[in-house]
PDB file of N, CA and C in Angstrom:
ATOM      1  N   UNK A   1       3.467  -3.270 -16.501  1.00  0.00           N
ATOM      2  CA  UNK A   1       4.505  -2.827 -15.550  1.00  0.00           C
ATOM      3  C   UNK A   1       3.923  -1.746 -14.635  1.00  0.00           C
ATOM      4  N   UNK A   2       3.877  -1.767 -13.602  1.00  0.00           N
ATOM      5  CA  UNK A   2       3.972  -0.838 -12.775  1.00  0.00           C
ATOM      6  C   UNK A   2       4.874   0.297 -12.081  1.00  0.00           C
ATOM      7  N   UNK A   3       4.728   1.378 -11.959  1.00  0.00           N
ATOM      8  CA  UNK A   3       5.514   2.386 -11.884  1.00  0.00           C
ATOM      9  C   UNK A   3       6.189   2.538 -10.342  1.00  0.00           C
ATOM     10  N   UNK A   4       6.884   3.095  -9.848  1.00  0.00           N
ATOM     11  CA  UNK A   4       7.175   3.136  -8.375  1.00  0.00           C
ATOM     12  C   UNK A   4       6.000   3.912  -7.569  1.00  0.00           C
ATOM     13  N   UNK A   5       5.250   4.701  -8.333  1.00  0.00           N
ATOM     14  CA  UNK A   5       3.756   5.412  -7.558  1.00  0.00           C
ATOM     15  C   UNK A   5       3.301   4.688  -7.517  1.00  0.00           C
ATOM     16  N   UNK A   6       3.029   4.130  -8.586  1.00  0.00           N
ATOM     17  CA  UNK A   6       1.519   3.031  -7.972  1.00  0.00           C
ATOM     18  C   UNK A   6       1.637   1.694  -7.230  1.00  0.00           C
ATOM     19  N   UNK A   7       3.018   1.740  -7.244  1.00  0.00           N
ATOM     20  CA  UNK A   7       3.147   0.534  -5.896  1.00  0.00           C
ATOM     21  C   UNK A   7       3.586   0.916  -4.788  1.00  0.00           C
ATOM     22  N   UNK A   8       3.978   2.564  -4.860  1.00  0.00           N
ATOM     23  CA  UNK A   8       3.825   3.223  -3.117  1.00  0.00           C
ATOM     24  C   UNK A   8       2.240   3.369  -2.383  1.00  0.00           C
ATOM     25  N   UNK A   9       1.618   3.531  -3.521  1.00  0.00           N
ATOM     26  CA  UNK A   9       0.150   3.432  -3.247  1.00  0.00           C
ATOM     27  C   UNK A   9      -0.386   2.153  -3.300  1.00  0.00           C
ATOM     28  N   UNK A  10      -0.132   0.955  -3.259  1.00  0.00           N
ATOM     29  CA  UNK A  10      -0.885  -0.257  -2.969  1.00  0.00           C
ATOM     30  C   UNK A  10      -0.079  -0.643  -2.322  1.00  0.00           C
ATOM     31  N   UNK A  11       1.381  -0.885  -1.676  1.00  0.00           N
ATOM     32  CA  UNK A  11       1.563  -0.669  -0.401  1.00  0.00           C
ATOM     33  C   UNK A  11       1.415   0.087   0.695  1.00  0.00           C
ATOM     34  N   UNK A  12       1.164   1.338   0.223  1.00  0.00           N
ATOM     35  CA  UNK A  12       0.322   2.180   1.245  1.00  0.00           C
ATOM     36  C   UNK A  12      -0.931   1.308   2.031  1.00  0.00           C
ATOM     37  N   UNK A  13      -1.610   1.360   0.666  1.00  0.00           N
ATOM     38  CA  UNK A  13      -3.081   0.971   1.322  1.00  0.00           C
ATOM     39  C   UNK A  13      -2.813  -0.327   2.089  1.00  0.00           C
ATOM     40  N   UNK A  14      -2.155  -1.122   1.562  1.00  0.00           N
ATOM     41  CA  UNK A  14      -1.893  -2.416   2.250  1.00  0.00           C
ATOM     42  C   UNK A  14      -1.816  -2.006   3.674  1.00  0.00           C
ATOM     43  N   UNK A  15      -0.840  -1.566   3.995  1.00  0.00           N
ATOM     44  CA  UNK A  15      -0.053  -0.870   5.575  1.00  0.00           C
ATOM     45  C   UNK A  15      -1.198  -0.229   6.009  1.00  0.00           C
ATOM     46  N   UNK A  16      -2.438   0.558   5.425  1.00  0.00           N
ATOM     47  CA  UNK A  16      -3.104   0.686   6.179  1.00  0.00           C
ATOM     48  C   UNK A  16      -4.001  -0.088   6.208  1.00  0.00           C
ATOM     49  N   UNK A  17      -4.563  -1.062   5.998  1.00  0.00           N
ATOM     50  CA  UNK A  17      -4.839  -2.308   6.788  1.00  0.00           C
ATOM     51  C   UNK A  17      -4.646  -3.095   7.427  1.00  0.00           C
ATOM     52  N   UNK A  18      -3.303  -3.447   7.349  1.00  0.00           N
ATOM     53  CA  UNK A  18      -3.057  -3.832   8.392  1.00  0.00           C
ATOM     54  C   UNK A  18      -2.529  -3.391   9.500  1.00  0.00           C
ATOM     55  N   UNK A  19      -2.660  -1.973   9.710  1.00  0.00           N
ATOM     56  CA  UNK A  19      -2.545  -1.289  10.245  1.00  0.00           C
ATOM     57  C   UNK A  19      -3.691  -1.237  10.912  1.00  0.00           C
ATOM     58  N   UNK A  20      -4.749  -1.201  10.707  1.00  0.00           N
ATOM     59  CA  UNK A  20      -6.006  -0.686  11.267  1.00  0.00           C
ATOM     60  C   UNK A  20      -6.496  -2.158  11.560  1.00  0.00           C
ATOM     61  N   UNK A  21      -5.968  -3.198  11.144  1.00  0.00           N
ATOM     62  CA  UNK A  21      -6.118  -4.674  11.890  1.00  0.00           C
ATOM     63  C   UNK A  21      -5.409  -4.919  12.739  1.00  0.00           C
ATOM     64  N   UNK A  22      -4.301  -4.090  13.344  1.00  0.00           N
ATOM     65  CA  UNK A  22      -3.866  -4.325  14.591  1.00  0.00           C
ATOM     66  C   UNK A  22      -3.754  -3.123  15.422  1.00  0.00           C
TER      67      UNK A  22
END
């Protein structure tokens, strides 16, 4: 299970990729 931090942080990082891909 994952906690609500650690999936603010791998949606984070997500968003910043694709962030920085567009």
């Amino acid at each position: 299970a994952h906690t609500d931090e650690e999936k603010k942080a791998f949606v984070d990082a997500c968003v910043a990729q694709t962030g920085a891909d567009r």
